[in-house]
N, C-alpha and C. Protein backbone atom coordinates (compact mmCIF):
# COMPACT_ATOMS: atom_id res chain seq x y z
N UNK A 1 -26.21 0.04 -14.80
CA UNK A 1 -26.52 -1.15 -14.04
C UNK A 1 -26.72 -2.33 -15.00
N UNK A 2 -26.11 -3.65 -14.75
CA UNK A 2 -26.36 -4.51 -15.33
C UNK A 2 -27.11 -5.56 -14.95
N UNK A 3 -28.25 -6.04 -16.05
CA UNK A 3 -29.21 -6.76 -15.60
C UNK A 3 -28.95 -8.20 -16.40
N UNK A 4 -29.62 -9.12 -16.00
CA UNK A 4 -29.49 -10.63 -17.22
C UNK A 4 -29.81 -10.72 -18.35
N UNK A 5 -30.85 -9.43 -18.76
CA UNK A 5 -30.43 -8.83 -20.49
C UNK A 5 -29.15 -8.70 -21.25
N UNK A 6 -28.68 -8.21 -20.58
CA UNK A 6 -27.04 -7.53 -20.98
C UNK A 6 -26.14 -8.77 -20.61
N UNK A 7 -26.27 -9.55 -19.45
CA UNK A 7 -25.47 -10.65 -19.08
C UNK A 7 -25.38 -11.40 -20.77
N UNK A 8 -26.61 -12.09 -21.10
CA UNK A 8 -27.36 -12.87 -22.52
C UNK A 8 -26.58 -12.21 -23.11
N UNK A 9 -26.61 -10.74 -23.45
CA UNK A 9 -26.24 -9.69 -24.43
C UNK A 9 -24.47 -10.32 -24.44
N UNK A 10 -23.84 -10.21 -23.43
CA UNK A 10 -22.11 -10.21 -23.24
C UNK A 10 -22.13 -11.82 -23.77
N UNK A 11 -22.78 -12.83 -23.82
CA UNK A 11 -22.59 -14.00 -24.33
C UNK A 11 -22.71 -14.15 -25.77
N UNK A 12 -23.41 -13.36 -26.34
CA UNK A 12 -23.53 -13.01 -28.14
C UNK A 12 -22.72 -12.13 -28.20
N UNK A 13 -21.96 -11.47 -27.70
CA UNK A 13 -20.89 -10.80 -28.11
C UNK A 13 -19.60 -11.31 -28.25
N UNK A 14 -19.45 -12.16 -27.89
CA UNK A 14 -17.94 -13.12 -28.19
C UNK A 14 -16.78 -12.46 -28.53
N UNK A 15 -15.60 -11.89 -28.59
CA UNK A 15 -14.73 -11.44 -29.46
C UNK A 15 -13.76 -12.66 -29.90
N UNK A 16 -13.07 -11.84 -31.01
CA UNK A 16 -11.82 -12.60 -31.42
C UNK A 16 -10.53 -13.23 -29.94
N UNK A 17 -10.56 -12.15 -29.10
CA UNK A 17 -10.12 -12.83 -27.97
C UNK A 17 -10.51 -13.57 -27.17
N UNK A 18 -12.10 -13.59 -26.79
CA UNK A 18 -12.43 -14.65 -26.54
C UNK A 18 -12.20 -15.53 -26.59
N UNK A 19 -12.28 -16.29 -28.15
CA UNK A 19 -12.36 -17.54 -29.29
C UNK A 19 -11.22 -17.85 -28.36
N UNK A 20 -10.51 -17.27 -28.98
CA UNK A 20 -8.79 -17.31 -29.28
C UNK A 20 -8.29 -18.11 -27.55
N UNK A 21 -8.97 -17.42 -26.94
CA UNK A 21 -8.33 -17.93 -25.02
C UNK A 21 -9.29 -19.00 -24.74
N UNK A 22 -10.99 -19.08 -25.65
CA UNK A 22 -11.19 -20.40 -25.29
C UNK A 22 -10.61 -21.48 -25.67
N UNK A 23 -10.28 -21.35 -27.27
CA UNK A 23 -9.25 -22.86 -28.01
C UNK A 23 -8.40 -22.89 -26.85
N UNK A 24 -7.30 -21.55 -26.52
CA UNK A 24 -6.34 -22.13 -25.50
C UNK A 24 -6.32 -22.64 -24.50
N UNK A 25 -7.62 -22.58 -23.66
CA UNK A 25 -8.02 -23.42 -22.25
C UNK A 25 -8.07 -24.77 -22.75
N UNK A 26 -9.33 -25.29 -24.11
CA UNK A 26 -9.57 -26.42 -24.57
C UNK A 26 -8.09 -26.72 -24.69
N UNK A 27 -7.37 -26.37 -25.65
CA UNK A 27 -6.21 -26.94 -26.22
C UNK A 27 -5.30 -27.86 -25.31
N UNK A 28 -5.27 -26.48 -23.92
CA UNK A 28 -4.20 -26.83 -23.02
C UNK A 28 -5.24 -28.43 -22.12
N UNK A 29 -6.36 -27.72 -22.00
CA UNK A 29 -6.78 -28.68 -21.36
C UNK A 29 -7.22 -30.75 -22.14
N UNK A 30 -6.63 -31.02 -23.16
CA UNK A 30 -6.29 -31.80 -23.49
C UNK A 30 -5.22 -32.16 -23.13
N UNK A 31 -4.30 -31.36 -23.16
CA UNK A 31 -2.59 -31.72 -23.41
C UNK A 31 -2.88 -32.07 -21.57
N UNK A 32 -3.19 -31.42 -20.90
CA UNK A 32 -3.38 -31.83 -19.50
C UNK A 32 -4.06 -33.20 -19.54
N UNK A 33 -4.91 -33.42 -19.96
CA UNK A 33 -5.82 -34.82 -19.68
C UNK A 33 -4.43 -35.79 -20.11
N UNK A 34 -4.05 -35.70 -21.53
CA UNK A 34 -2.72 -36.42 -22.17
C UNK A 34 -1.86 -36.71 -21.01
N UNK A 35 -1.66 -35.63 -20.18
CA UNK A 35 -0.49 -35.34 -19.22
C UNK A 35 -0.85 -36.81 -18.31
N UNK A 36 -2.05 -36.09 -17.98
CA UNK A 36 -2.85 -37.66 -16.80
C UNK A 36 -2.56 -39.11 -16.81
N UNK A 37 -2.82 -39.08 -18.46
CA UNK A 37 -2.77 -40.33 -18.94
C UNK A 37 -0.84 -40.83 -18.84
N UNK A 38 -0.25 -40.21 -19.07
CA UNK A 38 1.36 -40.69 -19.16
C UNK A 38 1.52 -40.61 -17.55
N UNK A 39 0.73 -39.89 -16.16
CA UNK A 39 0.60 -40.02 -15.07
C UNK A 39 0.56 -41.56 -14.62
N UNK A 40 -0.63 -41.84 -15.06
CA UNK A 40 -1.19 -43.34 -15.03
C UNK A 40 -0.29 -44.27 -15.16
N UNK A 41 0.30 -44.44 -16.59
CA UNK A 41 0.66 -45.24 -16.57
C UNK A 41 2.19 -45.37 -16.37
N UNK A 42 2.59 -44.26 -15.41
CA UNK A 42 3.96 -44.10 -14.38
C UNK A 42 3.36 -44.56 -12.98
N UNK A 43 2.40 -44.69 -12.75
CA UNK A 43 1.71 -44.83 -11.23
C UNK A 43 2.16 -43.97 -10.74
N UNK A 44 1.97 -42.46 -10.72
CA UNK A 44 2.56 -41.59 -10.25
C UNK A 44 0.77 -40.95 -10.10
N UNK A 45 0.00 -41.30 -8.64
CA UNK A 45 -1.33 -41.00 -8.18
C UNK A 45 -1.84 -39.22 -8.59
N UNK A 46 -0.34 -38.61 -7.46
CA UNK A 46 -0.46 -36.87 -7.43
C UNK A 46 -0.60 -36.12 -8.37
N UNK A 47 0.15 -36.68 -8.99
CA UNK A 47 0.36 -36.03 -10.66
C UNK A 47 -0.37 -36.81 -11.55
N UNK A 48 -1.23 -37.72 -11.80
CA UNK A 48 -2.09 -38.32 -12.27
C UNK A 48 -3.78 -37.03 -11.95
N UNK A 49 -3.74 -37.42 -10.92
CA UNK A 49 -5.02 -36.08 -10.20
C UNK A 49 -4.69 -34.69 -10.27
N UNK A 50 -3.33 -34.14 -9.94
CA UNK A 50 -3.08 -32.65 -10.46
C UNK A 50 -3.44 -32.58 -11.90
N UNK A 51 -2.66 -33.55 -12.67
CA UNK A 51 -2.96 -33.14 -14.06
C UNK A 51 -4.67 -33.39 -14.73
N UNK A 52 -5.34 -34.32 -14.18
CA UNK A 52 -7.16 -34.77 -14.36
C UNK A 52 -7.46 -33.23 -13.95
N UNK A 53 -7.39 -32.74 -12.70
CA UNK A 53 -7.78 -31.99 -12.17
C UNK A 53 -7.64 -30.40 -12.92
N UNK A 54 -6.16 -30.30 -13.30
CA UNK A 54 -6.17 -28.89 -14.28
C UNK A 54 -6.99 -28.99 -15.40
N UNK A 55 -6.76 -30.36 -15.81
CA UNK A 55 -7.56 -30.13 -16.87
C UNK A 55 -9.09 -29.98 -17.19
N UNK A 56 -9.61 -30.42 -16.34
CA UNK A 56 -11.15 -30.34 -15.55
C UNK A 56 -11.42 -28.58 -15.53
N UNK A 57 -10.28 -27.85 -14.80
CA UNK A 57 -10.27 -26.39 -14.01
C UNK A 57 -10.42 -26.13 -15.39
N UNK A 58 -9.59 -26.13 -16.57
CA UNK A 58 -9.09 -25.55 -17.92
C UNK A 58 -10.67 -25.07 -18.60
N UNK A 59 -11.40 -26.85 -18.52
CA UNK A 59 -12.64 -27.11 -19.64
C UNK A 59 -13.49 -25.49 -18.94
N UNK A 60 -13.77 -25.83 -17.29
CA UNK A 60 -14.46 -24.99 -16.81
C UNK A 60 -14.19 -23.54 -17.26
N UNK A 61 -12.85 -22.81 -17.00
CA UNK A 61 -12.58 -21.66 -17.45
C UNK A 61 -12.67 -20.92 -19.05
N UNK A 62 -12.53 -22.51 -19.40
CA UNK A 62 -13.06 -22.07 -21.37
C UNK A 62 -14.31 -21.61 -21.52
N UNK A 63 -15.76 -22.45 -20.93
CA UNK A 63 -16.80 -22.10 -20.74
C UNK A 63 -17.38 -20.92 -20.11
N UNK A 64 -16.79 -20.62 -18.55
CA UNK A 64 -16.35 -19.24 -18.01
C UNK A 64 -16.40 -18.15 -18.66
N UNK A 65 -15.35 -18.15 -20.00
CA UNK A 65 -14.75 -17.33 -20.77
C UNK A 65 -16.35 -16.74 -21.78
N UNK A 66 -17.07 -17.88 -22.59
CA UNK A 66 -18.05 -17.54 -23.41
C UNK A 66 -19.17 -17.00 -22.29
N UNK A 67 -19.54 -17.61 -21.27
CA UNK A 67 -20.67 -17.53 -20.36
C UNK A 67 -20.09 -16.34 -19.48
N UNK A 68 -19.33 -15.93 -18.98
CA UNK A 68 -19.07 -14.88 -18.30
C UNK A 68 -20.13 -15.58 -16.93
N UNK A 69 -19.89 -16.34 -16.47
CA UNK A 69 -20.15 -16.63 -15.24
C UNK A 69 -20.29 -15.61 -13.58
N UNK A 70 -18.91 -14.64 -13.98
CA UNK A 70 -18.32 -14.15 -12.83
C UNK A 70 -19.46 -12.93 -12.93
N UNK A 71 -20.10 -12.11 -14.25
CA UNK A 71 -21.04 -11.35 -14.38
C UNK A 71 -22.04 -11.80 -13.90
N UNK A 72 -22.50 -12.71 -14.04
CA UNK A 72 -24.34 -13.85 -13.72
C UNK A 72 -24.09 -13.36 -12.23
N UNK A 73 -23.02 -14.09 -11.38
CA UNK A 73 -22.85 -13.84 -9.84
C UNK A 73 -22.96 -12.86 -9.66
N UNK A 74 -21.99 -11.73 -10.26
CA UNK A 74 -22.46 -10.37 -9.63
C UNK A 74 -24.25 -9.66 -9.78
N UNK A 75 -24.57 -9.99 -10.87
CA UNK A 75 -26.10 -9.60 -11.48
C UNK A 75 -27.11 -10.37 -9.78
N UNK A 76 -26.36 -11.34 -9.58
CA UNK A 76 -27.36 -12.19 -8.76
C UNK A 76 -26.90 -11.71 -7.47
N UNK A 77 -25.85 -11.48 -6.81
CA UNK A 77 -25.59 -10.59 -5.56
C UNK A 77 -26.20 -9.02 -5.45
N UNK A 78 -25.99 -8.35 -6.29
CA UNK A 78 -26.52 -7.32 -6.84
C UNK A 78 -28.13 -7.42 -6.58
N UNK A 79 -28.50 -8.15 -7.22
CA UNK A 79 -30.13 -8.71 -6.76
C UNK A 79 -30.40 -8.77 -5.70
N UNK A 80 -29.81 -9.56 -5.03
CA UNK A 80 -30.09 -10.18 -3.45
C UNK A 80 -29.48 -9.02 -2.52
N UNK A 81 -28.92 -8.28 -3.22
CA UNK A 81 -28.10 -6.96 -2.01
C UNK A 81 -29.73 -5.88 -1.82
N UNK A 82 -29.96 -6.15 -3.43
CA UNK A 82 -31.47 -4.91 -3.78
C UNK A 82 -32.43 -5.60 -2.43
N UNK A 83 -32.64 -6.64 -2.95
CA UNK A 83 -33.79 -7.41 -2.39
C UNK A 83 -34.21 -7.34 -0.68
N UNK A 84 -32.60 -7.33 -0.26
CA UNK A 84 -32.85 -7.05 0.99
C UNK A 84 -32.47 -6.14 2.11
N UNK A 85 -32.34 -5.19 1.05
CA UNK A 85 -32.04 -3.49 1.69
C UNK A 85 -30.64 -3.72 2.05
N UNK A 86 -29.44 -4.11 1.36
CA UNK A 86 -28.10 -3.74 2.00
C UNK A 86 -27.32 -3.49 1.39
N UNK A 87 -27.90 -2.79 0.22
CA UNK A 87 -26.94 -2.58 -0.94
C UNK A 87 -26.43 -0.95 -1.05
N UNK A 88 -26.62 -0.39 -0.28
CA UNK A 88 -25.92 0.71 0.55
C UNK A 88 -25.05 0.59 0.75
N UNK A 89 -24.51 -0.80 1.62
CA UNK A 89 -23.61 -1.20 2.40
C UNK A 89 -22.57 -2.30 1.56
N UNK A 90 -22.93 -2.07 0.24
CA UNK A 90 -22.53 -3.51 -0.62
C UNK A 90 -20.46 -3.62 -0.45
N UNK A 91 -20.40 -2.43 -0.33
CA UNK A 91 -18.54 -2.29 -0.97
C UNK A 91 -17.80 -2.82 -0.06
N UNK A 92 -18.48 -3.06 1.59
CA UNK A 92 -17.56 -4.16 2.65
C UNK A 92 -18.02 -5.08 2.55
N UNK A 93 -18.85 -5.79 1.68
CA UNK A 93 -19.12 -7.03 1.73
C UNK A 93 -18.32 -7.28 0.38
N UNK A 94 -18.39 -6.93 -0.68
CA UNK A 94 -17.34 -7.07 -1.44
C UNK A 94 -16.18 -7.27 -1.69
N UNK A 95 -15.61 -6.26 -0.38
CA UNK A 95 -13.93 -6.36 -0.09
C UNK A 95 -14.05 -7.78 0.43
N UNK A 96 -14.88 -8.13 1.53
CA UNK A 96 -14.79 -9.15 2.36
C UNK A 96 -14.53 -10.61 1.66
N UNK A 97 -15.31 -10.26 0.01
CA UNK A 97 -15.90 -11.73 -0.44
C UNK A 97 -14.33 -11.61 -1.42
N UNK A 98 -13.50 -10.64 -1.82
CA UNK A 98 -12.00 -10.59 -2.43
C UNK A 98 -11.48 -10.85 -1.70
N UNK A 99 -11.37 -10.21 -0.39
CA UNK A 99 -10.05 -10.94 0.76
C UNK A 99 -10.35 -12.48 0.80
N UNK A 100 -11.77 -12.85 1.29
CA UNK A 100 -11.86 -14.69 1.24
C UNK A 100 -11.17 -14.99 0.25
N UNK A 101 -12.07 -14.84 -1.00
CA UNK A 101 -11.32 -15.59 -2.29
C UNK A 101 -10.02 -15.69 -2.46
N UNK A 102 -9.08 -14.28 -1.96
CA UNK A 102 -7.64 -14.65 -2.03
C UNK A 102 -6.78 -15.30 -0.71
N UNK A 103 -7.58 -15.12 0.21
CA UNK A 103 -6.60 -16.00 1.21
C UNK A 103 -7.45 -17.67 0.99
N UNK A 104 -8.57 -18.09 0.27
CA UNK A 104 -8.64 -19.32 0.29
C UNK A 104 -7.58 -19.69 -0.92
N UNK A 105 -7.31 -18.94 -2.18
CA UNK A 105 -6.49 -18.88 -2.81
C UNK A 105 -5.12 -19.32 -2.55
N UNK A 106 -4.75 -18.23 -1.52
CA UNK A 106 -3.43 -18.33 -0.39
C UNK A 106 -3.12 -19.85 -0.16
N UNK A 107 -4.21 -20.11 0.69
CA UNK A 107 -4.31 -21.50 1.44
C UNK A 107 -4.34 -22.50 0.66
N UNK A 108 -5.08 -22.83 -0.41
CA UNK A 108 -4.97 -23.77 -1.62
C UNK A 108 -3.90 -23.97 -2.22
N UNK A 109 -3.46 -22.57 -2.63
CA UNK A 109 -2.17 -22.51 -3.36
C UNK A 109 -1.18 -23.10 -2.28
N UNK A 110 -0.93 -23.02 -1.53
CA UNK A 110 -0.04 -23.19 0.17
C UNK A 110 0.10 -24.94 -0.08
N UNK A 111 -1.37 -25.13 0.06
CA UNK A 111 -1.12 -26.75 0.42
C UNK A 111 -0.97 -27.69 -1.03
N UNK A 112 -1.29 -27.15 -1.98
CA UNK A 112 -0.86 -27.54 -3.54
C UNK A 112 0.42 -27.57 -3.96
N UNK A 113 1.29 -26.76 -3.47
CA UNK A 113 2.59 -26.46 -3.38
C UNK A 113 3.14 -27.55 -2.73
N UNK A 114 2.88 -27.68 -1.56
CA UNK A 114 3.34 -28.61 -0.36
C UNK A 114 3.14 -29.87 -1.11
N UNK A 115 1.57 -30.51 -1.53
CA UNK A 115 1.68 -31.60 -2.07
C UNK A 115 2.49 -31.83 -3.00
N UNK A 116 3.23 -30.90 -3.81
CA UNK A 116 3.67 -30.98 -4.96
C UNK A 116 4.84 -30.86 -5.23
N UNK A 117 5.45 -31.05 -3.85
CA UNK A 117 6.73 -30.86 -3.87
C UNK A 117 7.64 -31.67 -4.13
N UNK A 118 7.60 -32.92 -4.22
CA UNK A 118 8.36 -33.98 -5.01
C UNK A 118 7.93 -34.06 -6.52
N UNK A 119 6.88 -33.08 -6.65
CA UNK A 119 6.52 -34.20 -8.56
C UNK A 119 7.57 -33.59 -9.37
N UNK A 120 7.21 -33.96 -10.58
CA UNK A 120 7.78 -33.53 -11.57
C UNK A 120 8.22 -32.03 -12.04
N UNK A 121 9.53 -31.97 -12.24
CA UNK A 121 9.43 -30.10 -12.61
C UNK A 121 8.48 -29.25 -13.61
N UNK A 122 7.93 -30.22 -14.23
CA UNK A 122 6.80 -29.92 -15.17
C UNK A 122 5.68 -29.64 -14.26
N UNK A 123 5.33 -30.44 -13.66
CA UNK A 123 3.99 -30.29 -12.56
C UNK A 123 4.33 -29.03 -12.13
N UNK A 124 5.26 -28.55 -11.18
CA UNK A 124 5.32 -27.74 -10.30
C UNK A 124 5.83 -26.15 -12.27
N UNK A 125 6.00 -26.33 -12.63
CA UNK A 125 5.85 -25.08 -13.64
C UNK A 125 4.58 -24.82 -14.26
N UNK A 126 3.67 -26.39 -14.46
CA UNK A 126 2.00 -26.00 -14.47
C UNK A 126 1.90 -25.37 -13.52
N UNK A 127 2.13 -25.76 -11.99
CA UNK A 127 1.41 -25.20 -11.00
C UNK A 127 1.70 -23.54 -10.88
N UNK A 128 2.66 -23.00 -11.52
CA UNK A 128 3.07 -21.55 -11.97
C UNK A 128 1.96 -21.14 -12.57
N UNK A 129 1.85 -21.59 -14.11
CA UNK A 129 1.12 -21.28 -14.92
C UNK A 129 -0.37 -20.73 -14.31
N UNK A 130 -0.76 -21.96 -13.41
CA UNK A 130 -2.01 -21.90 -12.96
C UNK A 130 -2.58 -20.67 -12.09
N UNK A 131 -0.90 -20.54 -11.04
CA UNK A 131 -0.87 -19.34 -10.33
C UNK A 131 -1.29 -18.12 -10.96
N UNK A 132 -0.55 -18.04 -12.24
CA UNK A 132 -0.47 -16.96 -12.98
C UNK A 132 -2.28 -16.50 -13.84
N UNK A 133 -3.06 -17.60 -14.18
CA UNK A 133 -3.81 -17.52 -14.34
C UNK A 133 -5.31 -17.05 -12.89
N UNK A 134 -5.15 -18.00 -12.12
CA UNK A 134 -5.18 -17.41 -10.78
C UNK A 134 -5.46 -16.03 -10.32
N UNK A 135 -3.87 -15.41 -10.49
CA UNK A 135 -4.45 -14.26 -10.38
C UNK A 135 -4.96 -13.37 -11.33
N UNK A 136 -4.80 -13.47 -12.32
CA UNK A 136 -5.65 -12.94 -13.32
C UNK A 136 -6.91 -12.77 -12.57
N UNK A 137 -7.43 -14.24 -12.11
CA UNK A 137 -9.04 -14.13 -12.14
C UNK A 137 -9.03 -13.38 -11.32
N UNK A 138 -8.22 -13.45 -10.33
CA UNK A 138 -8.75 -13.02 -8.52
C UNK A 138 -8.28 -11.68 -9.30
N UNK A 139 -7.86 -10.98 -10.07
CA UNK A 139 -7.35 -9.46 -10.29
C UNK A 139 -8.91 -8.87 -10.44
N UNK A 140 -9.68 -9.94 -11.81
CA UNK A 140 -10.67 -9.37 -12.11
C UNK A 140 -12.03 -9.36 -11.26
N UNK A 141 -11.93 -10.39 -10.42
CA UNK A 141 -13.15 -10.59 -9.38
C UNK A 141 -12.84 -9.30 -8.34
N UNK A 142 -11.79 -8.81 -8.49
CA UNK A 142 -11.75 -7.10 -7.51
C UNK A 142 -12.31 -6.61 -8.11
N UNK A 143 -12.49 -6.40 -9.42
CA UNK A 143 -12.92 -5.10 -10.12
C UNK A 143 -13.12 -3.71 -10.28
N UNK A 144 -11.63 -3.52 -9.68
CA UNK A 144 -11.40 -2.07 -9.17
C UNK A 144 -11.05 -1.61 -10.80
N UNK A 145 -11.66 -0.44 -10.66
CA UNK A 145 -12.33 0.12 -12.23
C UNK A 145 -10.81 0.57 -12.61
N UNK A 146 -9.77 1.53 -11.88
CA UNK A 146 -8.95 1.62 -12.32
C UNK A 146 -8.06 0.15 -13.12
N UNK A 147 -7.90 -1.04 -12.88
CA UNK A 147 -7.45 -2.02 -12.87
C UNK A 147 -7.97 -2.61 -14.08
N UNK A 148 -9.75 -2.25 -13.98
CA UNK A 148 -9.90 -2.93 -15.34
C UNK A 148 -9.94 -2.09 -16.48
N UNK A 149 -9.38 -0.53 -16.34
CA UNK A 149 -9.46 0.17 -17.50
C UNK A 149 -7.66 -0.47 -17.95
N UNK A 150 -6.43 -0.74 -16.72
CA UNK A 150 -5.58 -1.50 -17.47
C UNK A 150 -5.61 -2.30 -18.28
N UNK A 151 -6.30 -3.31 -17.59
CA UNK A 151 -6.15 -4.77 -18.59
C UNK A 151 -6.95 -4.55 -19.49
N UNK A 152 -7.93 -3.97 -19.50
CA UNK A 152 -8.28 -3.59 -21.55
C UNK A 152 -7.80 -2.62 -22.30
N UNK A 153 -6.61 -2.30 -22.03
CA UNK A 153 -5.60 -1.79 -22.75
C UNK A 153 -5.18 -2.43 -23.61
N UNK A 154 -4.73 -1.81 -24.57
CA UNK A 154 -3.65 -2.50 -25.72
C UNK A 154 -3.92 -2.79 -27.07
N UNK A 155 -3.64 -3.57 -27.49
CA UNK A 155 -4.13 -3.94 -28.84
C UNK A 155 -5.75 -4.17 -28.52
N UNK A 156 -6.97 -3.45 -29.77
CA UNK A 156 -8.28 -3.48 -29.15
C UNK A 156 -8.96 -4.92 -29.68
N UNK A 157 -7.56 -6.19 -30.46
CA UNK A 157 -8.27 -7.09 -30.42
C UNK A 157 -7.79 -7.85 -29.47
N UNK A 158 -7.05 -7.94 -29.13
CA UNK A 158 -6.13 -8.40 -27.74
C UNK A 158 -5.79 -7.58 -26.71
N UNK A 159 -6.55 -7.29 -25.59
CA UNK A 159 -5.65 -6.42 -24.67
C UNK A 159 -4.95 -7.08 -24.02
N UNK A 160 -4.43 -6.03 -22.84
CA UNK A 160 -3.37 -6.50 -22.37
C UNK A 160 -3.85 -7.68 -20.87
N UNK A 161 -4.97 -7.89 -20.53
CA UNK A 161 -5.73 -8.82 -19.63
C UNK A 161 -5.88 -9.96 -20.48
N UNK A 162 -6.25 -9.82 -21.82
CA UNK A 162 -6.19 -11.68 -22.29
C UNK A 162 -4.75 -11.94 -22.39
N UNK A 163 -3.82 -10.81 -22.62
CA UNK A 163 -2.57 -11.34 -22.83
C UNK A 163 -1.63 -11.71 -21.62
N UNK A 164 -1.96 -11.27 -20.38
CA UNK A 164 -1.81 -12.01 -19.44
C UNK A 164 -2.26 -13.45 -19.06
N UNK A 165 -3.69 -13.64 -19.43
CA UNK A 165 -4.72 -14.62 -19.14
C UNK A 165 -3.51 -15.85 -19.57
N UNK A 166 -3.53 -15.55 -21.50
CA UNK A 166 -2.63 -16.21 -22.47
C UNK A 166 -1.61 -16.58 -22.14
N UNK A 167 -0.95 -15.97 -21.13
CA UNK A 167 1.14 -16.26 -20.93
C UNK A 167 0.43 -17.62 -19.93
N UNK A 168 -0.47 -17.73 -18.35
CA UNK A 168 -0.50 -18.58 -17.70
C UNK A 168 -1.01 -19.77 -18.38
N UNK A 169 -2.11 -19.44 -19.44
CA UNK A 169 -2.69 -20.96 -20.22
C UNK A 169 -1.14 -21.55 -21.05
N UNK A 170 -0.14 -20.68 -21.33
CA UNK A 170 0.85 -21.17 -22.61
C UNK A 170 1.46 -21.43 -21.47
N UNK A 171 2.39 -21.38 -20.05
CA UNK A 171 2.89 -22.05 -18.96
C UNK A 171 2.33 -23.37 -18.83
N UNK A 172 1.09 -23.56 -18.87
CA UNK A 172 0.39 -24.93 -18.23
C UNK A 172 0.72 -25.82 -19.58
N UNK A 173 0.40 -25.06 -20.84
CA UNK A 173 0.30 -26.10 -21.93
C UNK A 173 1.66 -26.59 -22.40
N UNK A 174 2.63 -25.50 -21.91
CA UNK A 174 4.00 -25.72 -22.34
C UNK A 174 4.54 -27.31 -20.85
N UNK A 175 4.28 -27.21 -20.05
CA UNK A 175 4.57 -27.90 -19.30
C UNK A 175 4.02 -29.37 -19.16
N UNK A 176 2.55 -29.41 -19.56
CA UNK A 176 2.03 -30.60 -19.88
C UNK A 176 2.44 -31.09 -20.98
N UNK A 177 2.88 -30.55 -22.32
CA UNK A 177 3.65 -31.08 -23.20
C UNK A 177 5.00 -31.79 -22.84
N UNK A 178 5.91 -30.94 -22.21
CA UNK A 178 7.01 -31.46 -21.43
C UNK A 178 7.28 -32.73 -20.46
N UNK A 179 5.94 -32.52 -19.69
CA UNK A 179 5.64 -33.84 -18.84
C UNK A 179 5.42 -34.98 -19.90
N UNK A 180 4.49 -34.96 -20.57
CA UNK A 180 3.86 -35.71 -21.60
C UNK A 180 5.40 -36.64 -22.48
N UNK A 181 6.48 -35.45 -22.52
CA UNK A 181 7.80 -35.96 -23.59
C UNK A 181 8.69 -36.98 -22.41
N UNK A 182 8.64 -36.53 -20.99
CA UNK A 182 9.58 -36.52 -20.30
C UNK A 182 9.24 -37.46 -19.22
N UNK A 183 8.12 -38.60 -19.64
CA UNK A 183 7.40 -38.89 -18.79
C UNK A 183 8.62 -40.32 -18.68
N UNK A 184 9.06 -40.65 -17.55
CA UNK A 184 9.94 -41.95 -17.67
C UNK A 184 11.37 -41.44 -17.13
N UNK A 185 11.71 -39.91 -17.65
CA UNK A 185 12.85 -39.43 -17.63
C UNK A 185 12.95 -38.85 -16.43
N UNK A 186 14.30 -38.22 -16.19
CA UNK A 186 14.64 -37.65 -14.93
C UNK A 186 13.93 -36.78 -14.25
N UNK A 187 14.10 -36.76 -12.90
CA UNK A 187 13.30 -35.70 -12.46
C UNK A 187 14.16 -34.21 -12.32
């Protein structure tokens, strides 16, 4: 059982993959703000705010990454399941709170798409990237044990879950670079 000892504990533990996927959120999430800025001054509003906006999501998920956020929540549901006798019953409320998260997912992703359907081919290949990162998270907020003995597979300083994480942050950063070169040019 994990308590907010061990939460503290997983924040002094940092690994080399960690580091490594926070520079890449920071990294990308510059090249996104950059992106904004060549937005601006195209007057191009959507893609001005998609790109503010990833890059905003990016800073958050870097921090995410050291703080393990998604642990604190569970430690604190976990609590509140103890607290008020329904933690018997915890594994359909669980499924319930993964199905939300992915059909609000669904639905976000749905109408992000839609807005985004004239921008730039760069925008809409971030908006891949993002997908791809996306589900990463929503993979790990299931936390079906089989699933996460996958993704920490692999190399034991890199498994194979940051190296997924890694392909959607290098989509977003590769594309905000692109936007950033291509800003003026064809669509």
């Amino acid at each position: 059982m994990m308590n907010v000892d061990s939460w503290r504990s997983s924040i002094a533990n940092a690994d080399f993959a960690d580091w490594i996927t926070v520079a890449a959120y920071l990294g990308t999430a510059l090249l996104a703000r950059r992106a904004s800025l060549h937005a601006a001054a195209r007057n191009s509003g959507p893609e001005r705010r998609f790109w503010r906006s990833t890059s905003v999501l990016l800073v958050f998920l870097a921090v995410n990454e050291l703080l393990d956020l998604q642990t604190l929540l569970t430690i604190a549901g976990r609590a509140h399941a103890k607290a008020y006798g329904w933690y018997g019953a915890h594994r359909p409320v669980q499924f319930a709170f993964v199905v939300g998260l992915a059909a609000f997912a669904m639905i976000a992703g749905a109408t992000l798409l839609w807005w985004l359907r004239r921008a730039h081919r760069a925008v809409r290949l971030a908006f891949v990237g993002l997908g791809f990162v996306g589900l990463f998270i929503l993979m790990r907020a299931a936390s079906f044990h089989h699933l996460d003995e996958l993704l920490g597979r692999g190399n034991p300083i890199f498994p194979w879950g940051s190296i997924q994480e890694m392909a959607g942050i290098m989509i977003i950063a590769a594309a905000a670079w692109v936007y950033s070169r291509q800003v003026g040019g064809n669509r």
